[in-house]
Protein backbone atom coordinates (compact mmCIF):
# COMPACT_ATOMS: atom_id res chain seq x y z
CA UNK A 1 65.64 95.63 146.96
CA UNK A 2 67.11 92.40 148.94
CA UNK A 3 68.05 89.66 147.14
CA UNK A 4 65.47 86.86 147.85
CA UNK A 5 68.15 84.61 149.22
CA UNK A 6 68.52 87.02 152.22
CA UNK A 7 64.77 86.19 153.18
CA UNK A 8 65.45 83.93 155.81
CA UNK A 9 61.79 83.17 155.72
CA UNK A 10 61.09 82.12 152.33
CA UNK A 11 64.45 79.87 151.65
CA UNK A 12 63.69 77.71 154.86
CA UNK A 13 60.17 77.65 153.69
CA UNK A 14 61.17 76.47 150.02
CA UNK A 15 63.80 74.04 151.95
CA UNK A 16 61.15 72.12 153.53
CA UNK A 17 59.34 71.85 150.19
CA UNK A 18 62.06 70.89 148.46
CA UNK A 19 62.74 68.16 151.18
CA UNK A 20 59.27 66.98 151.43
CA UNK A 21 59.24 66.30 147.68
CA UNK A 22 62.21 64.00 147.69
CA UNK A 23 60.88 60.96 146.76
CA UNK A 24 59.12 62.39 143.89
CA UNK A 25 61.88 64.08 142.45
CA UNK A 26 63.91 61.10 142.53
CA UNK A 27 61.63 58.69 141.38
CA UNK A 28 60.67 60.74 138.70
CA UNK A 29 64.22 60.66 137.59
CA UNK A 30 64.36 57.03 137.81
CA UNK A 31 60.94 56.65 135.38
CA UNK A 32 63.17 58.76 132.88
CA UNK A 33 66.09 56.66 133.18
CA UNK A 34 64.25 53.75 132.56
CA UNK A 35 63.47 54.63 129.62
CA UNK A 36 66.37 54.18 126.26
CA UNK A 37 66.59 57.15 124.57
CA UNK A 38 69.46 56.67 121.90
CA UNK A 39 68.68 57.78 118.57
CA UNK A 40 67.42 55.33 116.04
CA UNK A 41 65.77 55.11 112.56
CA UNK A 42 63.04 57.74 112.16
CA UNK A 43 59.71 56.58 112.66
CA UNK A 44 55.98 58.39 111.55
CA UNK A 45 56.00 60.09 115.03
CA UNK A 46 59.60 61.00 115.91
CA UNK A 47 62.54 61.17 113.24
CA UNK A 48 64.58 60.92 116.31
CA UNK A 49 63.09 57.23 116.48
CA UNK A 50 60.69 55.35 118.96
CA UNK A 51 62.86 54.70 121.95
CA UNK A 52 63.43 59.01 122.03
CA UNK A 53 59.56 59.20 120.91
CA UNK A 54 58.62 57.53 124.13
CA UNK A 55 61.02 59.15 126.39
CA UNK A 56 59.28 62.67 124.96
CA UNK A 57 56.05 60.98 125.80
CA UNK A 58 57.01 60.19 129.33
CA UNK A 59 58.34 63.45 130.20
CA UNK A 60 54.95 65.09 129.11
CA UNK A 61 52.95 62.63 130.97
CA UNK A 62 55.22 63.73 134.05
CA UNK A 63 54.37 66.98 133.27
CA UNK A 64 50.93 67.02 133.24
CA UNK A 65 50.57 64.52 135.96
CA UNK A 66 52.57 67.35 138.13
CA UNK A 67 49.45 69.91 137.00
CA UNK A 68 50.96 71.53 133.94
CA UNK A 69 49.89 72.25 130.72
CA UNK A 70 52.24 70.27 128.24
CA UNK A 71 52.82 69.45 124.34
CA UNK A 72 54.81 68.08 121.65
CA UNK A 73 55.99 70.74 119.10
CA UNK A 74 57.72 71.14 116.05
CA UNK A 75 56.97 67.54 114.49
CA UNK A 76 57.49 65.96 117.86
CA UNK A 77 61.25 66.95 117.79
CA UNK A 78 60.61 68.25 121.47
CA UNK A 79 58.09 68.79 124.14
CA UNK A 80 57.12 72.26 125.79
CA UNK A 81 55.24 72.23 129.74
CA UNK A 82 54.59 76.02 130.70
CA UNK A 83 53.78 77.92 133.44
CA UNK A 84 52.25 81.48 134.37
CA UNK A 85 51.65 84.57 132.88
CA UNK A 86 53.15 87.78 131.62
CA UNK A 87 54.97 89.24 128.92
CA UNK A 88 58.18 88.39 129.24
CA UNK A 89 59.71 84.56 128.88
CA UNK A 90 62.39 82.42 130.79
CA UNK A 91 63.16 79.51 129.55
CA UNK A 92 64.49 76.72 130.79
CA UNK A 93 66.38 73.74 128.32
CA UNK A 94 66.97 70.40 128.95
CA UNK A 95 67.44 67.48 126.82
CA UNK A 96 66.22 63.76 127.14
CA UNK A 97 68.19 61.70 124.54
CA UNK A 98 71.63 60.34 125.29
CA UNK A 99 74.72 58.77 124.28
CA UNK A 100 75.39 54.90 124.26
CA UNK A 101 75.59 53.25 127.46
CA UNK A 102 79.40 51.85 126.88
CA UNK A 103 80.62 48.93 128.92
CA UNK A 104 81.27 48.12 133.01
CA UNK A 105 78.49 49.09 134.26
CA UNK A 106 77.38 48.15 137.64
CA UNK A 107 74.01 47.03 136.88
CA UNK A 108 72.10 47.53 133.73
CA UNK A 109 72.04 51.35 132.56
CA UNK A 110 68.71 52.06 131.93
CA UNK A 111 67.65 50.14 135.18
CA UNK A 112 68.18 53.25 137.75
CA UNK A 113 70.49 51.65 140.74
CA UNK A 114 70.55 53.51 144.36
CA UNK A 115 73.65 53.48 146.25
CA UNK A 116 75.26 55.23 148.71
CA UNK A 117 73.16 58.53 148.08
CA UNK A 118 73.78 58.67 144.45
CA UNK A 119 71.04 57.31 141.48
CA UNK A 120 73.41 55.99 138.96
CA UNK A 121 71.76 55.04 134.97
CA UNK A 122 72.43 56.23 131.67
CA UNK A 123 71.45 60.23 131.04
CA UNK A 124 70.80 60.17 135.28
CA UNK A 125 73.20 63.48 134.77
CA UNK A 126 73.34 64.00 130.98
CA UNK A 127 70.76 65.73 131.28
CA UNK A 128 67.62 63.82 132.38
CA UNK A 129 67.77 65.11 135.89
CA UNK A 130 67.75 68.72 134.12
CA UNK A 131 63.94 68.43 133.19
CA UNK A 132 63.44 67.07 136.73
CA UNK A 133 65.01 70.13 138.10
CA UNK A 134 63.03 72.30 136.00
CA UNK A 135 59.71 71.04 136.68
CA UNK A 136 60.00 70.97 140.13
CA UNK A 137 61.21 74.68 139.83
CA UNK A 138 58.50 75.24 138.40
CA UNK A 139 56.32 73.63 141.07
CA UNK A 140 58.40 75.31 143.72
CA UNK A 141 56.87 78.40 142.46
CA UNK A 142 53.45 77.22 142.00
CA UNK A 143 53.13 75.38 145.40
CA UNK A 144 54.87 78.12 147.32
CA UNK A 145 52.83 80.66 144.98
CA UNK A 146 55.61 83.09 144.83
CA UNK A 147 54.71 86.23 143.01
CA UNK A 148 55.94 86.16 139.12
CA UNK A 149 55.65 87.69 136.58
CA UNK A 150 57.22 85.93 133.82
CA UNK A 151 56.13 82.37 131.71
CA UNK A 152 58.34 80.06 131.87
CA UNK A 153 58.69 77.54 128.92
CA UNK A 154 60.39 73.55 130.09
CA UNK A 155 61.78 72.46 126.88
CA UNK A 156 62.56 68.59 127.03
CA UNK A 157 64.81 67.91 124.03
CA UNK A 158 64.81 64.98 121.77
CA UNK A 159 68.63 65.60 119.83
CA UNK A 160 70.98 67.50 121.63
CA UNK A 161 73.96 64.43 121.64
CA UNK A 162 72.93 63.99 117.88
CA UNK A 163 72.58 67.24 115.84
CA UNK A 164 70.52 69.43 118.35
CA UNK A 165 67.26 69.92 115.02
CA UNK A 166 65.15 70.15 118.27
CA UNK A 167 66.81 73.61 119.46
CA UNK A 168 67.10 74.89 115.74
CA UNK A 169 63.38 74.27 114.95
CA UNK A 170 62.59 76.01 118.80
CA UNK A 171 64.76 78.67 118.17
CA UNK A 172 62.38 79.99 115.12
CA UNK A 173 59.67 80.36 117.37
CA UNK A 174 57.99 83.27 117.78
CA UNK A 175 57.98 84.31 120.68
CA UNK A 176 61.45 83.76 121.37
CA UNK A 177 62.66 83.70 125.29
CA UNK A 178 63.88 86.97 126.62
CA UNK A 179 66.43 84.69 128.37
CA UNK A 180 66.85 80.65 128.92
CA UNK A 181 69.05 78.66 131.48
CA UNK A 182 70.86 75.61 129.51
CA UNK A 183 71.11 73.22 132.48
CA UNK A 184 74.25 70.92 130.60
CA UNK A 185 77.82 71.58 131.97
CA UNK A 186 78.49 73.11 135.16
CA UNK A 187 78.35 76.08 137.54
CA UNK A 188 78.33 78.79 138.22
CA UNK A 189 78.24 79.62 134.22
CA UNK A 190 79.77 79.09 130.77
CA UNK A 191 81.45 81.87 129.33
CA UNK A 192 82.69 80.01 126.05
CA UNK A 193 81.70 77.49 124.32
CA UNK A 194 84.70 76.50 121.62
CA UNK A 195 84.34 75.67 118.05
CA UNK A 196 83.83 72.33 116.54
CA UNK A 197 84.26 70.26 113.59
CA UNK A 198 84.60 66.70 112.98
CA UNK A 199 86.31 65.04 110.22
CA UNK A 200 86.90 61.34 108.79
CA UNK A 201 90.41 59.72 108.03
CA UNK A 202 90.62 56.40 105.81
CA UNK A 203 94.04 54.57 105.89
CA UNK A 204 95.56 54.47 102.64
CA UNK A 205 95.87 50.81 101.93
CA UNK A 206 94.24 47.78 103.27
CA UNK A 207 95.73 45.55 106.17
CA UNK A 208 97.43 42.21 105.63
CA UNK A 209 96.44 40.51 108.56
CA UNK A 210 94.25 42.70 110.79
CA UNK A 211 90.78 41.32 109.50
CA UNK A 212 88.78 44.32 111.75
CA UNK A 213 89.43 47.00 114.16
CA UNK A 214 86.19 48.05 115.92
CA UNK A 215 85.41 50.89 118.58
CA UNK A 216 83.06 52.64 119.85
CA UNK A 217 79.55 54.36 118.96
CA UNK A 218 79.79 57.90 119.24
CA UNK A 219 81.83 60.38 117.32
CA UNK A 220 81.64 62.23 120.97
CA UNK A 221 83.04 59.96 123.31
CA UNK A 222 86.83 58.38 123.82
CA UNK A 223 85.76 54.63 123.32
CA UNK A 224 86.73 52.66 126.22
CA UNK A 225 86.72 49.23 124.84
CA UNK A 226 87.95 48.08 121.00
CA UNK A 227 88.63 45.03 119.34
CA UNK A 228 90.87 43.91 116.69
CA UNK A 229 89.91 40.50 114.44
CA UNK A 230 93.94 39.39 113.64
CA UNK A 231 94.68 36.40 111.14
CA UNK A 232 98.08 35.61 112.94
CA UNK A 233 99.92 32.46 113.75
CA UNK A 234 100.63 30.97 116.91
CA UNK A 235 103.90 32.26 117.19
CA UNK A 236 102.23 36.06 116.68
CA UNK A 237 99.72 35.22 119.25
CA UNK A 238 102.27 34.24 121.82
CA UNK A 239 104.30 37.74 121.33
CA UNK A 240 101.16 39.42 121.45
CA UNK A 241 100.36 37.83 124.87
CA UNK A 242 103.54 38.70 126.02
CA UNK A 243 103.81 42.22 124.86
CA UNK A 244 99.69 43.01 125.76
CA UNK A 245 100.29 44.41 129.17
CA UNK A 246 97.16 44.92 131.61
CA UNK A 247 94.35 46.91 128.98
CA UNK A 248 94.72 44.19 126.97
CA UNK A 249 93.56 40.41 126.43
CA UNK A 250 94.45 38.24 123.68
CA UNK A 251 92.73 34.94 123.27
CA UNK A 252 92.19 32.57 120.09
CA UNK A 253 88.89 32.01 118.29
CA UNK A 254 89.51 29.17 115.84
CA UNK A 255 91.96 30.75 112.79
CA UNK A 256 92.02 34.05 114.25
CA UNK A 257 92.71 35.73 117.63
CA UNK A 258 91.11 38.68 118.96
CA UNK A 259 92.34 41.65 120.90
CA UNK A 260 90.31 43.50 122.93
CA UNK A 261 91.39 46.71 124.51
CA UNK A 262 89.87 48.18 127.88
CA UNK A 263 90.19 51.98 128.06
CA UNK A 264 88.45 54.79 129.67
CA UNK A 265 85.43 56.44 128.66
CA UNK A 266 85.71 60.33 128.66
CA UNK A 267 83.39 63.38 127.35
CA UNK A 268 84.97 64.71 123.57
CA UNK A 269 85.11 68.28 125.30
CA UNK A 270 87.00 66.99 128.36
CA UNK A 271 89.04 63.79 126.71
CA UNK A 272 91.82 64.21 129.93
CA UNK A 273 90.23 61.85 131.92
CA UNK A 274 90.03 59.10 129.12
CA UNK A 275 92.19 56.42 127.69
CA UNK A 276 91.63 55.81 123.86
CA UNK A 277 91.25 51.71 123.27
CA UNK A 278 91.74 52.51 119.47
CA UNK A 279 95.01 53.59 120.77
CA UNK A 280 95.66 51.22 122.75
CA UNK A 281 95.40 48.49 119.68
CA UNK A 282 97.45 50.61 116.91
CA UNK A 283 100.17 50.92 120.04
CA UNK A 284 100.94 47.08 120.32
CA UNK A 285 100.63 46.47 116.75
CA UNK A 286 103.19 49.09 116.05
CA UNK A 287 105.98 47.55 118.32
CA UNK A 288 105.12 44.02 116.95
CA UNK A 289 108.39 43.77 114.92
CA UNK A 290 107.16 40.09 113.17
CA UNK A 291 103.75 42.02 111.78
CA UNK A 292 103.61 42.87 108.38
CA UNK A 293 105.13 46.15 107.35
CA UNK A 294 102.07 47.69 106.00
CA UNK A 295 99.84 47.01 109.62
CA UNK A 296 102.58 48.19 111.46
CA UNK A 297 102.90 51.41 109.11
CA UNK A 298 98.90 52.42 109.59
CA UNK A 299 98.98 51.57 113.37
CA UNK A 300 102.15 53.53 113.70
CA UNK A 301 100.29 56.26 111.81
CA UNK A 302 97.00 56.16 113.82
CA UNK A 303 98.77 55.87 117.25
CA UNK A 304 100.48 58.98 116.39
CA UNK A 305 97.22 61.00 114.91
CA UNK A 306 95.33 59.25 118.31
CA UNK A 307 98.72 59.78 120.93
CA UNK A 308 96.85 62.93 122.82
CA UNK A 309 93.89 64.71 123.30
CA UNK A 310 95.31 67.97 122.06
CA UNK A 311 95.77 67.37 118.09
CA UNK A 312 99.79 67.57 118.38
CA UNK A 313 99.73 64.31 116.11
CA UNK A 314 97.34 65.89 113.93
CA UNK A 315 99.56 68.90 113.30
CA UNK A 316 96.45 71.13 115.23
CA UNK A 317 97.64 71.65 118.64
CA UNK A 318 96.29 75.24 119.51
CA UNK A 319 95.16 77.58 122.01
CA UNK A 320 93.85 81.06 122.97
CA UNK A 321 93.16 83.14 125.99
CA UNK A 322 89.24 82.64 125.73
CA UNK A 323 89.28 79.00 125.41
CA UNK A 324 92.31 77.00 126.64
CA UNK A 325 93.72 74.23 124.32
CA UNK A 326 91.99 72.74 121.72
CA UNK A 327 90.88 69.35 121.98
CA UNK A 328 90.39 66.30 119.31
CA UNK A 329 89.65 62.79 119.62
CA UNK A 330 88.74 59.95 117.61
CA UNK A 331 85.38 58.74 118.89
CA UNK A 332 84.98 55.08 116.46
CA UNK A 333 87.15 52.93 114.12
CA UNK A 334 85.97 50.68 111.64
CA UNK A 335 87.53 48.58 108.47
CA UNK A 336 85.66 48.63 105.36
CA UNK A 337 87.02 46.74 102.31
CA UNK A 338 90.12 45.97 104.28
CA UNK A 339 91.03 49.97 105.33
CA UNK A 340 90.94 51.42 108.57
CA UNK A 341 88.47 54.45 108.73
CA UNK A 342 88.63 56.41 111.83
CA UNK A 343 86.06 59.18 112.46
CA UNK A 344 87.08 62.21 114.93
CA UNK A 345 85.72 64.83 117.11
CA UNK A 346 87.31 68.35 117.26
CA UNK A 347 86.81 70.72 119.58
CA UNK A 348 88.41 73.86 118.42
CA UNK A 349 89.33 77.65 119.91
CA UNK A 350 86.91 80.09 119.68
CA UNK A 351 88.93 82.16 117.37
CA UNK A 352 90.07 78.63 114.90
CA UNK A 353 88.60 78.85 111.84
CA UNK A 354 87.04 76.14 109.57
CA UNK A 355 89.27 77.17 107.03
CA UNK A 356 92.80 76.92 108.54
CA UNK A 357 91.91 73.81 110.67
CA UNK A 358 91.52 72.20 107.09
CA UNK A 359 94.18 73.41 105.84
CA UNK A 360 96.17 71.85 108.89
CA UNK A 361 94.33 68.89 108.57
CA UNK A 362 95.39 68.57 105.14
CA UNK A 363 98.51 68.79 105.64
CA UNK A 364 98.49 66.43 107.94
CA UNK A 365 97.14 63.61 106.02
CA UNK A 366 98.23 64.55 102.79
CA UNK A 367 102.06 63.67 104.35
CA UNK A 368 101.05 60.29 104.65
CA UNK A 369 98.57 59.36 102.09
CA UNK A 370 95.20 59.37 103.89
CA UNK A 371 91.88 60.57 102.22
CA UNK A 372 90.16 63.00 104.43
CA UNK A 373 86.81 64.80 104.53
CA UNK A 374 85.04 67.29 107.10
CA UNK A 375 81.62 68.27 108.27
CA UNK A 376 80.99 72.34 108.27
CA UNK A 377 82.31 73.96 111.55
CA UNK A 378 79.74 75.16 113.89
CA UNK A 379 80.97 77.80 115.83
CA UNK A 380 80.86 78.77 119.53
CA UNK A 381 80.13 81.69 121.68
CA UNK A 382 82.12 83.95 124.11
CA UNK A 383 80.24 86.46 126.96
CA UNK A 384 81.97 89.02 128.21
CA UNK A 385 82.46 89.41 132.30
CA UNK A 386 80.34 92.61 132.48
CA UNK A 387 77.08 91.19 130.44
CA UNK A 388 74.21 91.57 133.44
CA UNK A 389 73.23 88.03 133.02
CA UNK A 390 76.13 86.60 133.85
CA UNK A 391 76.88 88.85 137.05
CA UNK A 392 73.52 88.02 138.36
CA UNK A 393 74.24 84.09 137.35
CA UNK A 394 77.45 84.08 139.42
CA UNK A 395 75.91 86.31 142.32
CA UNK A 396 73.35 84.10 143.10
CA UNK A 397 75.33 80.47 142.50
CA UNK A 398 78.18 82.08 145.29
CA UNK A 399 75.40 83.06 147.66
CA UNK A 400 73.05 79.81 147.27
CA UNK A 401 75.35 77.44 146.56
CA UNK A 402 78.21 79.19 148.72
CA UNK A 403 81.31 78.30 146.41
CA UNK A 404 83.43 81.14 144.95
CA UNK A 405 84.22 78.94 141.27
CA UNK A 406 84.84 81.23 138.47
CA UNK A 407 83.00 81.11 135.28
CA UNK A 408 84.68 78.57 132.62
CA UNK A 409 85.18 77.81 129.22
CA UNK A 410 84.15 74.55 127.64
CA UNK A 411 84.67 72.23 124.51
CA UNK A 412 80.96 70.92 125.01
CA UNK A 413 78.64 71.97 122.63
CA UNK A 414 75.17 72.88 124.28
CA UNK A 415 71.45 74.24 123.08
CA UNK A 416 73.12 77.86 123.85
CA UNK A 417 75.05 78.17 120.85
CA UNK A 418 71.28 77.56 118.67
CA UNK A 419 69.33 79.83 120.78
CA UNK A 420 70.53 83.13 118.77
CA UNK A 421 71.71 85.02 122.48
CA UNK A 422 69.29 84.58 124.48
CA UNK A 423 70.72 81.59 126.12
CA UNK A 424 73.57 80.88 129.02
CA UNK A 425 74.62 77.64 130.62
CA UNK A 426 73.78 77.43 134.01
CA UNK A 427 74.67 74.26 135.76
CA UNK A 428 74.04 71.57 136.29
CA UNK A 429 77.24 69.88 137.90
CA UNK A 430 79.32 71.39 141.24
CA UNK A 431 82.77 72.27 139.89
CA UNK A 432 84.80 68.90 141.29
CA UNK A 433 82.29 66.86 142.65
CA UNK A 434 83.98 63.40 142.38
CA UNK A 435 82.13 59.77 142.50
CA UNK A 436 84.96 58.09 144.73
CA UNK A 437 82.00 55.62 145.56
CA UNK A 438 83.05 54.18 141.69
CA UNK A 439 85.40 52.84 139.62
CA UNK A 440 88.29 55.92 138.40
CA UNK A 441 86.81 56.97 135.27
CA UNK A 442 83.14 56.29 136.18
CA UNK A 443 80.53 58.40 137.22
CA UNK A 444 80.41 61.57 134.63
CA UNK A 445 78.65 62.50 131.63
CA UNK A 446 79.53 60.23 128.80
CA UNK A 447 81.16 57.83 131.04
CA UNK A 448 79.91 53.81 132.69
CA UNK A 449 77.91 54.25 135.68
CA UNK A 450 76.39 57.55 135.17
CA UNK A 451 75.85 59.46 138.29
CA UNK A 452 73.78 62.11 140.37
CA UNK A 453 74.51 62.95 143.82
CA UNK A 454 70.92 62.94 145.19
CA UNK A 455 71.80 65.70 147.82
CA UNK A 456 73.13 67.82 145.20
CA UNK A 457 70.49 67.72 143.03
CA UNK A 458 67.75 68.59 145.49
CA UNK A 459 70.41 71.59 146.24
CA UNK A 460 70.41 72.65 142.59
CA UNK A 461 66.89 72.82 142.78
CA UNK A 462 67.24 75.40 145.71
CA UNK A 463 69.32 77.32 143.57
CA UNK A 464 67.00 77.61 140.31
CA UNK A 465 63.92 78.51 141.96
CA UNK A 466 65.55 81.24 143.80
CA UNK A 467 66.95 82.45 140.65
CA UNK A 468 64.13 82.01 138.31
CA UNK A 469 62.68 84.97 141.05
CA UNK A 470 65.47 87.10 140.50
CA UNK A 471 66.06 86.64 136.86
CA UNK A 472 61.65 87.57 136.81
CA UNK A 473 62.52 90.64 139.15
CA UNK A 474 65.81 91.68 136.34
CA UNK A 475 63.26 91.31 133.22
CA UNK A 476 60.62 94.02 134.19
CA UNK A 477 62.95 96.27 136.01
């Protein structure tokens, strides 16, 4: 049987629909990106708190109002809209929560800004636009009543940047999906997703004359701004000034003078493209000869632990053939009772183990006196080339889409690696699509000024309805 994207007939057909809804799908996207989604205390309704509560609720109403049936689940962790019939089950996962919106922002993040063909806001990419791809997939189906044979299930998460107990409380359901797309990384699909563990450091004495050093919100992102509180002298200040260079300001605030460092937001799993400000801070303190011996010992020490992405200065630096290099960074600093405390973000090889990375770790910290703990490990997933999922995946992303990328290995951690096998990642980002309309540094997951490429995500859509047929046609061969 042809492949339906050599019917000529039915993929202009489906290109007009998909151009005539347009406005919809975009302004859809910009209700959800209006509305703040970061985690906060639990409330009756949503332990995921009310700002993620009502971003579920919105995403149902969109539902519905688009003519499906749709409904919280699971204590409200997440919310499921469905469509058709039959006996076999696609899913199709995306999430609604995300990270903190960071600093240098164009606008306001969770006001939705159009420019120059792109819709820029907080969780406009990660992963918002993922349940407006699905449910206009889904539509695309409906409207264009294309024969099918499967249900398909739109799960619209309410945790995936903060523990993911919305996928582990779906993936107990009975039935479970004979086979979900994860719409969170990139094309054409992810054939390993690495181990991870993070871990907590704590200096081991207090500071002399740093009073606070401050960064960042989430263990999963390389902070881009930090501040030190330093109860310094004149004289200090002006050597400071003098030694700062360009991330850095210095300026006086009665008794004490404040640093604050201006680095580059980047994605734990790809940390490349970042620039640590923690780092930054613990690198000028360490050259400051005049600074008490102690500072300049623990900011020697941290720039060291903090001086790559790759866990050389943590005594981890690894790699294998399935995953590439690890990757570590330390996401936010804080001083309680006078000691720095930095928490970190590993992402480790799909053949580490929780056990040696400790015992690395341990090593490592034990040398020079720091207390250390870590959470559990939660471990990855590798396919193999020949699974039939991921051939048909990569078949119809080249032929769609028209781009001969090969499949890729990531340090993200997605909804695939709760789903028990049944899952793959399946988009949603072109391999190298660049934002050179922003700031270097902007534009990415994770990163200020959050951005879609309007023309790619109407594409995208293209390329899921056309395989939601195919992946129906595979299930009841």
């Amino acid at each position: 049987m042809a492949k339906i994207y050599e019917d000529k007939a039915f993929v202009e057909k489906l290109d007009r629909w998909i151009e005539s809804k347009r406005e919809d799908i975009v302004g859809d996207l910009k209700k959800l990106v209006a509305q703040k989604s970061l985690r906060t205390d639990p409330i009756p309704e949503c332990m995921f708190g009310e700002d993620t509560y009502k971003c579920l609720q919105l995403g149902k109403s969109i539902a519905e109002e688009r003519g499906f049936k749709a409904e919280f689940c699971d204590d409200n962790k997440y919310v499921l809209a469905h469509y058709g019939e039959g006996d076999k089950l696609i899913s199709f996962l995306s999430h609604l929560d995300v990270v903190p919106e960071g600093n240098g922002w164009l606008g306001d993040p969770f006001v939705p800004l159009e420019k120059d063909g792109l819709l820029i806001g907080r969780g406009v990419e990660d992963n918002k636009k993922a349940m407006v791809q699905g449910l206009y997939t889904m539509m695309a189906l409906r409207d264009l009543e294309v024969p099918f044979n499967s249900r398909i299930e739109l799960f619209m998460g309410g945790s995936e940047e903060t523990g993911m107990e919305d996928a582990e409380a779906y993936a107990l359901r009975d039935p479970k999906p004979d086979f979900a797309i994860v719409s969170d990384s990139s094309f054409p699909y992810c054939q390993c997703e690495t181990n991870g563990m993070g871990f907590d450091a704590v200096a081991p004495q207090p500071f002399v004359k740093i009073a606070d050093l401050y960064a960042g919100e989430a263990s999963n992102v390389v902070p881009d701004r930090a501040k030190a509180v330093l109860n310094v002298c004149e004289k200090m200040e002006a050597k400071l000034r003098e030694a700062a260079g360009e991330r850095i300001t210095v300026e006086r605030q009665g008794d004490q003078v404040i640093l604050t460092a201006y680095g580059a937001g980047a994605h734990a799993s790809s940390p490349e493209a970042g620039v640590n400000a923690i780092w930054l801070i613990a690198d000028l303190i360490s050259r400051m000869e005049d600074f008490p011996e102690p500072d300049r010992t623990i900011m020697a020490q941290t720039a060291k632990l903090l001086g790559d992405c790759y866990g050389e200065g943590l005594g981890i630096a690894y790699e294998d053939a399935q995953s590439g290099k690890l990757h570590c960074i330390s996401g936010k600093s804080r001083v309680v009772d006078g000691k720095l405390h930095l928490n970190f973000d590993c992402r480790a090889c799909i053949t580490s183990t929780e056990e040696g990375l400790a015992e690395q770790l341990g090593k490592t910290f034990g040398a020079i006196g720091w207390e250390w703990s870590h959470k559990k490990m939660f471990y990855g997933y590798y396919i193999e080339p020949d699974d039939k999922r991921a051939q048909l995946l990569l078949e119809m992303y080249k032929n769609v889409i028209g781009r001969d990328d090969k499949p890729f290995q990531t340090g993200g951690g997605t909804y695939v690696r709760k789903m028990g096998g049944c899952a793959m990642v399946f988009g949603g980002n072109i391999p190298g699509e660049t934002f050179p309309e922003l700031p270097e540094g902007h534009g990415h997951a994770h990163q200020a000024n959050e951005a879609v490429r309007i023309e790619t995500l109407l594409r995208v859509i293209k390329l899921y309805v056309l395989t939601m047929i195919e992946l129906d046609r595979m299930l009841h061969e």
